[in-house]
C-alpha atoms as a PDB file:
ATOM      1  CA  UNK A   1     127.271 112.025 121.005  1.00  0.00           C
ATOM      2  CA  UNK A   2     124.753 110.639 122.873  1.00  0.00           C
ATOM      3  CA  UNK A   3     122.278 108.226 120.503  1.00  0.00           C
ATOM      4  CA  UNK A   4     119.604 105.942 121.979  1.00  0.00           C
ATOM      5  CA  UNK A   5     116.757 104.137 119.797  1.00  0.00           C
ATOM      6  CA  UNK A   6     113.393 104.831 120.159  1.00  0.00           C
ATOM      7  CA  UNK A   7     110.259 103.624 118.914  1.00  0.00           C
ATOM      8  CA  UNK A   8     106.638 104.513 117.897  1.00  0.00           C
ATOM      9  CA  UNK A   9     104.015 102.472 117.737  1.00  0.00           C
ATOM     10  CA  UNK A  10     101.039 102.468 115.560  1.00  0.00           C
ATOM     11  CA  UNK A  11      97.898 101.017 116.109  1.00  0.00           C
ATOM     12  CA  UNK A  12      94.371 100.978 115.484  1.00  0.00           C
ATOM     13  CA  UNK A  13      92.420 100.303 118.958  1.00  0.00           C
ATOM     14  CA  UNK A  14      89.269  98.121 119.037  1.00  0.00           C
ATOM     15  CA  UNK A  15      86.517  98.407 121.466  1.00  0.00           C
ATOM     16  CA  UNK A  16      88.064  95.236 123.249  1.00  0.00           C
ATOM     17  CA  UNK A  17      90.577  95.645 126.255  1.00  0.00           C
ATOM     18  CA  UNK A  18      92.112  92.152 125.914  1.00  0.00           C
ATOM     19  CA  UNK A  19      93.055  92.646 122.145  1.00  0.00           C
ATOM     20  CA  UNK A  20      94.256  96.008 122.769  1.00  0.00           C
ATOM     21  CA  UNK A  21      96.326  95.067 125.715  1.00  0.00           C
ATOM     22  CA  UNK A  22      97.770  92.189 124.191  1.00  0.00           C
ATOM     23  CA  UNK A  23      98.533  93.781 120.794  1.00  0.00           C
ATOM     24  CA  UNK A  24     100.337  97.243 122.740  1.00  0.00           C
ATOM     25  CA  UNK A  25     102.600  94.007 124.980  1.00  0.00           C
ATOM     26  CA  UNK A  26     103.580  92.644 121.655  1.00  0.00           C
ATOM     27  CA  UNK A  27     104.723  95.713 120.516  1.00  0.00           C
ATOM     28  CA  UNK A  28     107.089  96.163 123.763  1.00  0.00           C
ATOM     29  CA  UNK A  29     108.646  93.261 123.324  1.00  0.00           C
ATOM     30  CA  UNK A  30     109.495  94.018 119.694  1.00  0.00           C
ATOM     31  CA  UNK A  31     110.604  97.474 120.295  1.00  0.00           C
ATOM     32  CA  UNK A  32     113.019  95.822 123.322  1.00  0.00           C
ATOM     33  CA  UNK A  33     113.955  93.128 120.775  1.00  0.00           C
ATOM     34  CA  UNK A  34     115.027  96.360 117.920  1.00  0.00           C
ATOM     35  CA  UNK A  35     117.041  97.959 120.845  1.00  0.00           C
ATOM     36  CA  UNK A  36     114.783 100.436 121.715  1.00  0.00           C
ATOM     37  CA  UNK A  37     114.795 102.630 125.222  1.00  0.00           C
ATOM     38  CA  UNK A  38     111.606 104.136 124.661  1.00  0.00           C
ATOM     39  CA  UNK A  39     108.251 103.014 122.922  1.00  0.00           C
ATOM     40  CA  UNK A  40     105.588 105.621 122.906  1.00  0.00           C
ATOM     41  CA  UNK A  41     101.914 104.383 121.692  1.00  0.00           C
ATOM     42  CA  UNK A  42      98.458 106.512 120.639  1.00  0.00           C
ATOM     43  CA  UNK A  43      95.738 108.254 122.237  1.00  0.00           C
ATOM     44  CA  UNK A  44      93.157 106.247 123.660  1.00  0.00           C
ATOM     45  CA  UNK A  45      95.093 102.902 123.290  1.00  0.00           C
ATOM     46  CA  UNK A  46      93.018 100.621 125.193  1.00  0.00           C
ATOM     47  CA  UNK A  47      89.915 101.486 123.456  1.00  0.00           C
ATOM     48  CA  UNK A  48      88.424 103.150 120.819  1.00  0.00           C
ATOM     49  CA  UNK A  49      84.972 103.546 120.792  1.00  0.00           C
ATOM     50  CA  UNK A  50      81.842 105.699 122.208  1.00  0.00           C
ATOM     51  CA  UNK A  51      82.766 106.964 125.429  1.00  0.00           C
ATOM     52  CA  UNK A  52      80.800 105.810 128.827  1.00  0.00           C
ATOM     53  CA  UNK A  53      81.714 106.405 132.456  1.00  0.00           C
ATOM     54  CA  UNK A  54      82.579 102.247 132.936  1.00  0.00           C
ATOM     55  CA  UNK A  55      85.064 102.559 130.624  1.00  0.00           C
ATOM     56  CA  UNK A  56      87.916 104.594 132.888  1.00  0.00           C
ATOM     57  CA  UNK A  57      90.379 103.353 134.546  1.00  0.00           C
ATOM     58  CA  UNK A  58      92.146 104.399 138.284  1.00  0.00           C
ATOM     59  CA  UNK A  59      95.755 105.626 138.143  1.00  0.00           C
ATOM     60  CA  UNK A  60      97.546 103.959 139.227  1.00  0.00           C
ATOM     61  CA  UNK A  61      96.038 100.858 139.954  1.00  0.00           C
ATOM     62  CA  UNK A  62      94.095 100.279 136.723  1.00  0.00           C
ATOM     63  CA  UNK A  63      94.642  97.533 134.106  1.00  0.00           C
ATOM     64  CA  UNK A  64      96.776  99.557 132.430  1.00  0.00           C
ATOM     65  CA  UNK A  65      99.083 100.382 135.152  1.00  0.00           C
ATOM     66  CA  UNK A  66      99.485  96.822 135.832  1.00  0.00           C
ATOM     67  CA  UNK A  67      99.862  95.344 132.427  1.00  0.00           C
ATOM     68  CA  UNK A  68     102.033  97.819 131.255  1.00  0.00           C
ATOM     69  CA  UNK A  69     104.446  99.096 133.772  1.00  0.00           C
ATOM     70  CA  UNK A  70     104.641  94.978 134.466  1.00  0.00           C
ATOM     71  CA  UNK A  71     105.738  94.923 130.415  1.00  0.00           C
ATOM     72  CA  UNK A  72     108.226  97.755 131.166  1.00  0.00           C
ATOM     73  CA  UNK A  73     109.952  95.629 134.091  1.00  0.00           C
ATOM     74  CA  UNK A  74     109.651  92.558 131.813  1.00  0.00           C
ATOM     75  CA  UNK A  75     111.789  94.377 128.396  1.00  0.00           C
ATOM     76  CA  UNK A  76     113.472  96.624 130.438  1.00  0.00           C
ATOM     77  CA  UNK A  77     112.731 100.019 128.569  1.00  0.00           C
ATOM     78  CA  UNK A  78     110.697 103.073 128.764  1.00  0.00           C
ATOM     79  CA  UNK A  79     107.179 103.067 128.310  1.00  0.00           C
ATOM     80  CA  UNK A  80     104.819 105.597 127.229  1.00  0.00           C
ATOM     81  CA  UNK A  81     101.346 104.215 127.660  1.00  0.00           C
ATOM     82  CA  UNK A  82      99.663 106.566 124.711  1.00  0.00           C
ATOM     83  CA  UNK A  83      96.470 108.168 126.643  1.00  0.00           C
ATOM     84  CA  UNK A  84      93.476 106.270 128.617  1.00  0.00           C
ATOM     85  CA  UNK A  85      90.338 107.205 130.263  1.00  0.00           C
ATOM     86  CA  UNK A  86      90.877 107.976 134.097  1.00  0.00           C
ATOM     87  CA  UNK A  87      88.410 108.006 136.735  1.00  0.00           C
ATOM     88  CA  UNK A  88      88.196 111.695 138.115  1.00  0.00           C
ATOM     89  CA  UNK A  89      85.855 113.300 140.676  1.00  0.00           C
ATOM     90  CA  UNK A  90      82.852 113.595 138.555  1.00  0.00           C
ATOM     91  CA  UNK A  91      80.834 110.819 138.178  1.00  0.00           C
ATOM     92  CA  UNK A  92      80.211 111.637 134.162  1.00  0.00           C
ATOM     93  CA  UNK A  93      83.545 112.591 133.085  1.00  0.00           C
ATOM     94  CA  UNK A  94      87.155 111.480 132.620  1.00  0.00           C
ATOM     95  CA  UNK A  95      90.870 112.869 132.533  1.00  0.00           C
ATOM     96  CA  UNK A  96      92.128 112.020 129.713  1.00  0.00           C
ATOM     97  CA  UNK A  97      95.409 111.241 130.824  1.00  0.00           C
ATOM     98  CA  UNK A  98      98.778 109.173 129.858  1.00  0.00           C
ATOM     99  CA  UNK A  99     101.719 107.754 131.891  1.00  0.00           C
ATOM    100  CA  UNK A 100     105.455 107.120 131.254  1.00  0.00           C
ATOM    101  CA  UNK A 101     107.127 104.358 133.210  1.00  0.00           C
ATOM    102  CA  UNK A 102     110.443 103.626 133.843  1.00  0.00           C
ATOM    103  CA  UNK A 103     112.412 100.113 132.907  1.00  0.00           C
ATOM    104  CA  UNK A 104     111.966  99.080 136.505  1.00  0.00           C
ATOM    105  CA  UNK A 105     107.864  99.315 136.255  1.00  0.00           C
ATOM    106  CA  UNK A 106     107.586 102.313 138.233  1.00  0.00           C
ATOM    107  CA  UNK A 107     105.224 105.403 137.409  1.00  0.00           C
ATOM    108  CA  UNK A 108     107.623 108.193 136.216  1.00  0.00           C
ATOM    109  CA  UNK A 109     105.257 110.913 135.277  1.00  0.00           C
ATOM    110  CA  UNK A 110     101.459 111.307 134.627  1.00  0.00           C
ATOM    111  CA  UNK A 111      99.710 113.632 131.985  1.00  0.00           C
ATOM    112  CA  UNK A 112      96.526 114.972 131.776  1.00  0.00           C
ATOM    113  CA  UNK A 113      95.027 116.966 128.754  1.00  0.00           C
ATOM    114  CA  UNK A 114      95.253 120.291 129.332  1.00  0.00           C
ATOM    115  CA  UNK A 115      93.527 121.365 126.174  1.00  0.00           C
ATOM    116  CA  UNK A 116      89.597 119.780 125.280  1.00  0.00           C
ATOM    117  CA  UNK A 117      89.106 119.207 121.555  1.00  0.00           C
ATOM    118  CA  UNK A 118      86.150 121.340 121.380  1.00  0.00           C
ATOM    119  CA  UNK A 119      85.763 122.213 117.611  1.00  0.00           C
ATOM    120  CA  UNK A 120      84.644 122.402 114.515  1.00  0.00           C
ATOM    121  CA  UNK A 121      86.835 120.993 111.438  1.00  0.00           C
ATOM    122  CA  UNK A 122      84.116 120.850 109.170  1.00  0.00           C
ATOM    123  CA  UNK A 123      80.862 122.991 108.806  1.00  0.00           C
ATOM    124  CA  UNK A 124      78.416 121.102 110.487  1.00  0.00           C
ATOM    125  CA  UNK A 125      80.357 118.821 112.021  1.00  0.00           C
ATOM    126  CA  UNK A 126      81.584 119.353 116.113  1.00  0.00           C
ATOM    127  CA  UNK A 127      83.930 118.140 118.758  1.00  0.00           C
ATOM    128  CA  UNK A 128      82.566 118.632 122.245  1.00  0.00           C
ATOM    129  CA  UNK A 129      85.474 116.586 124.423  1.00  0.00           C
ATOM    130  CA  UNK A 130      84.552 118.781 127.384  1.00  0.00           C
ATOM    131  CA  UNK A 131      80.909 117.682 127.304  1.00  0.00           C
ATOM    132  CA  UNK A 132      82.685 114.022 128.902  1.00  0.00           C
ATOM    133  CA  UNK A 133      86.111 114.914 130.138  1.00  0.00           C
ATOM    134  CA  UNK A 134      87.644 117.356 132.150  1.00  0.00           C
ATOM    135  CA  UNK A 135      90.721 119.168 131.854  1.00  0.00           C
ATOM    136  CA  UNK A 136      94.415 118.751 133.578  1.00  0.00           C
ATOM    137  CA  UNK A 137      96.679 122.077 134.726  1.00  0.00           C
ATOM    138  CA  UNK A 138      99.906 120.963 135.250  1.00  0.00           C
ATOM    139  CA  UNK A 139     102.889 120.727 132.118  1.00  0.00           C
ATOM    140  CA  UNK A 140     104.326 117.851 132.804  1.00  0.00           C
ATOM    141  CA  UNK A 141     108.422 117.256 131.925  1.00  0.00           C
ATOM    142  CA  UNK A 142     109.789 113.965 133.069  1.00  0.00           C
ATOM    143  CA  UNK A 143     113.301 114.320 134.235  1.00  0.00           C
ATOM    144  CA  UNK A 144     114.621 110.749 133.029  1.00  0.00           C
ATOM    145  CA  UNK A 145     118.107 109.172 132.601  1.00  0.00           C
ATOM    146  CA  UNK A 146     117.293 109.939 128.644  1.00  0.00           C
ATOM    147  CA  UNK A 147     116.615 113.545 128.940  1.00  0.00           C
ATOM    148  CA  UNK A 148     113.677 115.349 129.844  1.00  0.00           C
ATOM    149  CA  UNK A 149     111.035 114.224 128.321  1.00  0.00           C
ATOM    150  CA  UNK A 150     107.954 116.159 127.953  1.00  0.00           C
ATOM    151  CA  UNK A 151     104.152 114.924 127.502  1.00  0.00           C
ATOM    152  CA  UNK A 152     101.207 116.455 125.708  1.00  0.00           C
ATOM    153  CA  UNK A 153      97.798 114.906 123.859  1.00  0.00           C
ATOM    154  CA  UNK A 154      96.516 115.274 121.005  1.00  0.00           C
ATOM    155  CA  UNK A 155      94.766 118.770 120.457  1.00  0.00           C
ATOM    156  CA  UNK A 156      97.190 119.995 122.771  1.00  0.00           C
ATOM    157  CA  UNK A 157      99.832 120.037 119.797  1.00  0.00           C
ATOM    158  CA  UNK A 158      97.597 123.442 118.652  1.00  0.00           C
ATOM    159  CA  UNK A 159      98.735 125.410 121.634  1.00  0.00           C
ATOM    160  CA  UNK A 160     102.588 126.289 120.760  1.00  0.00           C
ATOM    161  CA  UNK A 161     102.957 127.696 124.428  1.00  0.00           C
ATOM    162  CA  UNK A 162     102.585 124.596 125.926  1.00  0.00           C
ATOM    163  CA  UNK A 163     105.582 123.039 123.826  1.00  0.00           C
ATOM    164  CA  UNK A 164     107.772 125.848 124.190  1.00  0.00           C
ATOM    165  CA  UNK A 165     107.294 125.993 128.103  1.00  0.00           C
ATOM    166  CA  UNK A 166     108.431 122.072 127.756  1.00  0.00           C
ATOM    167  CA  UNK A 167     111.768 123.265 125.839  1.00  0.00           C
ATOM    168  CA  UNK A 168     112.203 125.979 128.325  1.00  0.00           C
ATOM    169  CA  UNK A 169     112.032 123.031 131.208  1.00  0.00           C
ATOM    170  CA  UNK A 170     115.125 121.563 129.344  1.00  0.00           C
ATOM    171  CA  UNK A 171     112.382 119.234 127.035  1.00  0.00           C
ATOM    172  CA  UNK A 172     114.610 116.926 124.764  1.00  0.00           C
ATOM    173  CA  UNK A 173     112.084 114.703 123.135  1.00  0.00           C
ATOM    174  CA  UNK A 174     108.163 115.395 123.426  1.00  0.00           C
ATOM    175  CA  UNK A 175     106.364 112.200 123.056  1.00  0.00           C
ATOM    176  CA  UNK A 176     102.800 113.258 121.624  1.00  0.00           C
ATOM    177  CA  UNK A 177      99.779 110.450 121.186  1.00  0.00           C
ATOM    178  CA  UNK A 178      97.149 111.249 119.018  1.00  0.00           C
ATOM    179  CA  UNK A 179      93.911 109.867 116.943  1.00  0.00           C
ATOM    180  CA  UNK A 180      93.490 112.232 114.292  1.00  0.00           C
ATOM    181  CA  UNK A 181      90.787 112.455 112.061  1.00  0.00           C
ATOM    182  CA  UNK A 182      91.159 112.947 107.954  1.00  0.00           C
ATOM    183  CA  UNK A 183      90.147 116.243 107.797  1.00  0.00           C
ATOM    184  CA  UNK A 184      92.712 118.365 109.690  1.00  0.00           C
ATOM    185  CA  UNK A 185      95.362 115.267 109.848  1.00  0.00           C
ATOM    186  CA  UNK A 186      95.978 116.170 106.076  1.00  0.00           C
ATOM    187  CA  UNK A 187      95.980 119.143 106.299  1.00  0.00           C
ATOM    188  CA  UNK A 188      98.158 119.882 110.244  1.00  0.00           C
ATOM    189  CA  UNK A 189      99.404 117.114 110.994  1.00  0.00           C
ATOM    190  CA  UNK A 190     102.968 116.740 109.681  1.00  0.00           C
ATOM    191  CA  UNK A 191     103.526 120.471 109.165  1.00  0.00           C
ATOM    192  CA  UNK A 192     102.595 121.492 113.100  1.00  0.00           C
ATOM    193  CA  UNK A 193     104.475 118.416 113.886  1.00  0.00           C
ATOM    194  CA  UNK A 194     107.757 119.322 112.167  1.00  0.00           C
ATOM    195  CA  UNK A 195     106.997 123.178 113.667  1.00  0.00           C
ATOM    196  CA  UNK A 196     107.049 121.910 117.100  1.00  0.00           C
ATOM    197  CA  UNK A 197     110.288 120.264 116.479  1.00  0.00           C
ATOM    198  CA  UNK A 198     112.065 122.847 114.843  1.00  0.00           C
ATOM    199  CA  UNK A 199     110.550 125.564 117.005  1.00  0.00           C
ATOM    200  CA  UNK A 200     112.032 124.332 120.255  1.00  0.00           C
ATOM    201  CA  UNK A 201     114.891 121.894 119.135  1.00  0.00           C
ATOM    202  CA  UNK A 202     113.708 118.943 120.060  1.00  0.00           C
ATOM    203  CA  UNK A 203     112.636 115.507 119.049  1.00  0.00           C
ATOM    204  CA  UNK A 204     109.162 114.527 118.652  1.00  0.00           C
ATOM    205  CA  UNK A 205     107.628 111.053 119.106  1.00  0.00           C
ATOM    206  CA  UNK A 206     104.266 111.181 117.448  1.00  0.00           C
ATOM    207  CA  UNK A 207     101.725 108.094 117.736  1.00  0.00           C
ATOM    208  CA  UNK A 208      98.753 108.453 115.756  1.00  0.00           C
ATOM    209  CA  UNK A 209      95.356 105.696 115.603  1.00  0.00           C
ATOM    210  CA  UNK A 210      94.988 104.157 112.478  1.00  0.00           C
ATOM    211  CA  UNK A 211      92.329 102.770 109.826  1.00  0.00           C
ATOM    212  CA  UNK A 212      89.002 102.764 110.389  1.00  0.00           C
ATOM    213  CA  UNK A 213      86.896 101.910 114.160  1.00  0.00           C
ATOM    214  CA  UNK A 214      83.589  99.953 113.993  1.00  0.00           C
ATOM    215  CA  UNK A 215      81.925 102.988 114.006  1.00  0.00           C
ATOM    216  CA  UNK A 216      82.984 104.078 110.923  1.00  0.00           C
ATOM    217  CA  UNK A 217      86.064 106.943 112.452  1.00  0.00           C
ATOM    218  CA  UNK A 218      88.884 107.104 110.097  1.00  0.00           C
ATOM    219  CA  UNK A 219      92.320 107.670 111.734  1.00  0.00           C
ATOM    220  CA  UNK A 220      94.812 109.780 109.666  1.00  0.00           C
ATOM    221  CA  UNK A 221      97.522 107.608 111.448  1.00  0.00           C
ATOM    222  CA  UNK A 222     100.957 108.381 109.752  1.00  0.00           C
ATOM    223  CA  UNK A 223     102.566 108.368 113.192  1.00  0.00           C
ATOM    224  CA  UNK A 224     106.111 109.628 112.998  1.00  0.00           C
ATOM    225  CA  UNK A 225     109.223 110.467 114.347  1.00  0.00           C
ATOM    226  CA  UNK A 226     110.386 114.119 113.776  1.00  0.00           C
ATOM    227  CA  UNK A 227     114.209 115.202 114.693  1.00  0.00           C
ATOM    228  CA  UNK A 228     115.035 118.646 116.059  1.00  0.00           C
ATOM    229  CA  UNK A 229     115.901 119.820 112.253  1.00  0.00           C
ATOM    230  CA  UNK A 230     112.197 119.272 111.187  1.00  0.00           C
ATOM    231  CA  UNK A 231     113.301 116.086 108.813  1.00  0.00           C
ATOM    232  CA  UNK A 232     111.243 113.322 109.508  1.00  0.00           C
ATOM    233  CA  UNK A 233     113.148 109.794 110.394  1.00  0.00           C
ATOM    234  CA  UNK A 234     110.041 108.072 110.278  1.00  0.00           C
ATOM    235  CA  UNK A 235     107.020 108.297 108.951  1.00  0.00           C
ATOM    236  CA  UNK A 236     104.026 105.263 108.992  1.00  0.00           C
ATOM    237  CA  UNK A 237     100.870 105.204 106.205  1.00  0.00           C
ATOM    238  CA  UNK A 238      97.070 105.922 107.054  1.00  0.00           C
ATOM    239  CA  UNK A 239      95.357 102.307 107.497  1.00  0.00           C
ATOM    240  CA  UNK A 240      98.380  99.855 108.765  1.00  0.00           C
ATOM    241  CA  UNK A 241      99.615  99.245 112.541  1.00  0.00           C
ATOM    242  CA  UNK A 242     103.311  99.921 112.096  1.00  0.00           C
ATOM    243  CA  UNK A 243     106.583 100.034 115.006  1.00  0.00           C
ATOM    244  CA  UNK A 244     108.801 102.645 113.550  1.00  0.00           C
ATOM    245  CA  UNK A 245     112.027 102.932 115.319  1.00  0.00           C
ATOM    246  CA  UNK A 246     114.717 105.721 114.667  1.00  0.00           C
ATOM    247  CA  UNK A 247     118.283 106.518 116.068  1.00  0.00           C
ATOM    248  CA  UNK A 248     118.020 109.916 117.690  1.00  0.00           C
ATOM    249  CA  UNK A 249     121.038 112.086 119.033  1.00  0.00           C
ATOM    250  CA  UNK A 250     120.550 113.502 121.985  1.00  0.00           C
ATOM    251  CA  UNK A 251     123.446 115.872 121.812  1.00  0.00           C
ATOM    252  CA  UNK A 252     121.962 117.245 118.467  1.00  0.00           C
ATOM    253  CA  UNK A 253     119.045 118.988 120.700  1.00  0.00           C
ATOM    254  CA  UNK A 254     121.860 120.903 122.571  1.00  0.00           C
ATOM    255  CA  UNK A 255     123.707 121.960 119.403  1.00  0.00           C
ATOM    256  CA  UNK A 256     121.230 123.202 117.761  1.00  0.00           C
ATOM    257  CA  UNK A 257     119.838 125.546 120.478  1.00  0.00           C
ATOM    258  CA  UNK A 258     123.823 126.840 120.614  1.00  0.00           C
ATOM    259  CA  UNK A 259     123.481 127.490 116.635  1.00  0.00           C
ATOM    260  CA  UNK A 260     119.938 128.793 116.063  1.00  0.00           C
ATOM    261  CA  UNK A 261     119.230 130.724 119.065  1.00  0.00           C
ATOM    262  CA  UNK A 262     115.169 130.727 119.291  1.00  0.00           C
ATOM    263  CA  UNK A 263     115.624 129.847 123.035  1.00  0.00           C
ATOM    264  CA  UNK A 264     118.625 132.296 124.396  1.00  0.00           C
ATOM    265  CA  UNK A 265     117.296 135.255 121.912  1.00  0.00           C
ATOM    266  CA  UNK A 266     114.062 135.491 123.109  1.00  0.00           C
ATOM    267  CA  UNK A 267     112.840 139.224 124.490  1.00  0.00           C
ATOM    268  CA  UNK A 268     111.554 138.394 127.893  1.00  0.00           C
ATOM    269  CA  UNK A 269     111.741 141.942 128.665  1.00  0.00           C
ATOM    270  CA  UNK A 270     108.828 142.518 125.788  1.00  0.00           C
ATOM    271  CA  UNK A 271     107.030 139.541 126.388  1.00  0.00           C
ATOM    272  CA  UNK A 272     107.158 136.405 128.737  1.00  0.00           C
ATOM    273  CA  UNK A 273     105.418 133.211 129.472  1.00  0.00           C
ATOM    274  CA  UNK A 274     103.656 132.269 132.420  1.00  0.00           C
ATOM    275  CA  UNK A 275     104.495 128.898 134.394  1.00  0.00           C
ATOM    276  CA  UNK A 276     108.132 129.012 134.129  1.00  0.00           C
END
């Protein structure tokens, strides 16, 4: 059996770099302190606010590269930065991308959101995320010393293609960040999380914004930690930061696919996936 600890971190992102920065350090150090190997925090981490242009960041290079790949080196265990704003070629818009690095600091793997919340989850209301970011093309499946890890965003987690081309790249845990809003958080979140899991026998580190931001956005939170099974190990609340940590068994990922099948069974001569 092969168990490591890992950790999810909840938080509820200000408009202010410093604070956020500091508070998402903090949290590394207690997640190293608990014995975890890998710490995986929200969407948007170092801010949460209206979106402008001066707000992204370079990667690598960026304030976030530095501070947190340094805090990596420092504990000495994985880091998954949540997502952040990165410069891209237009002058208007952003990737919204996140980055995994490795205990020695280094850049392991780099996401960008492949899907753009552009929706509607009430009459009335809309999501336009394409109207200030652009989109990424590549799935993204870090080969690590813990297992593959894969890497989505978000509204990504309403594609199920994406997650089963992860599982189909040998995916053991998928770390997912997220800021979720009330409406479809209490109604999708936990059962499409606990779906992804089950569906392609794997872990699932979920990291969800919390509370309520300045501008009146409330967060579902309830970040959690999901095993292969669908039970969940960990589960936070709606309005409190929270660290949840969980044993996981790596091993159990492997058995699992052996018992149940969803992987080896499928008809590829009736229907197949592109990208693999």
């Amino acid at each position: 059996m092969r168990k490591i600890t890992v950790a999810v971190a909840q938080i509820a992102s200000s408009d202010d770099f410093a604070e956020n920065y500091a508070k998402a350090e903090a949290m590394i150090a207690e997640a190293a302190e608990k014995g975890a190997r890998l710490i995986v925090f929200p969407e948007n981490m170092n801010r949460m606010g209206a979106y402008s242009p001066e707000y992204r960041e370079t990667i690598p290079g960026g304030e976030c590269c530095r501070r947190l790949s340094a805090a990596a080196k420092k504990y000495g265990l994985w880091v998954h930065t949540g997502s952040i704003k990165e410069i891209s070629e237009d002058p208007y818009k952003a990737y919204n991308t996140a980055m995994l690095y490795a205990p020695d600091g280094t850049m392991a793997a780099k996401y960008r959101k492949i899907h753009l919340c552009d929706m509607s989850a009430r009459p009335g209301s809309r999501s336009q995320e394409s109207d200030r970011m652009l989109p990424g093309s590549e799935v993204v499946v870090a080969d690590t010393e813990l297992g593959k890890i894969g890497m989505a965003i978000c509204y990504d987690m309403r594609f199920p293609e994406l997650f089963r081309l992860m599982a189909l790249q040998g995916a053991k845990i998928i770390c997912l960040p997220a800021s979720f809003g009330i409406t479809t958080g209490c109604a999708h979140w936990e059962v499409m999380l606990r779906t992804m899991a089950i569906h392609n026998h794997c872990y699932v580190l979920a990291s969800g914004q919390c509370g309520t931001t300045a501008g009146g956005l409330v967060r579902w939170g309830h970040s959690m930690i999901v095993d292969p099974w669908g039970t969940v190990l960990a589960e936070a609340g709606q309005e409190r930061e929270a660290l949840l940590t969980a044993e996981i068994d790596l091993d159990y990922t492997d058995e699992l696919k052996e018992r149940l099948g969803s992987l080896t069974n499928r008809r590829e001569d009736v229907y197949r996936l592109m990208g693999i």
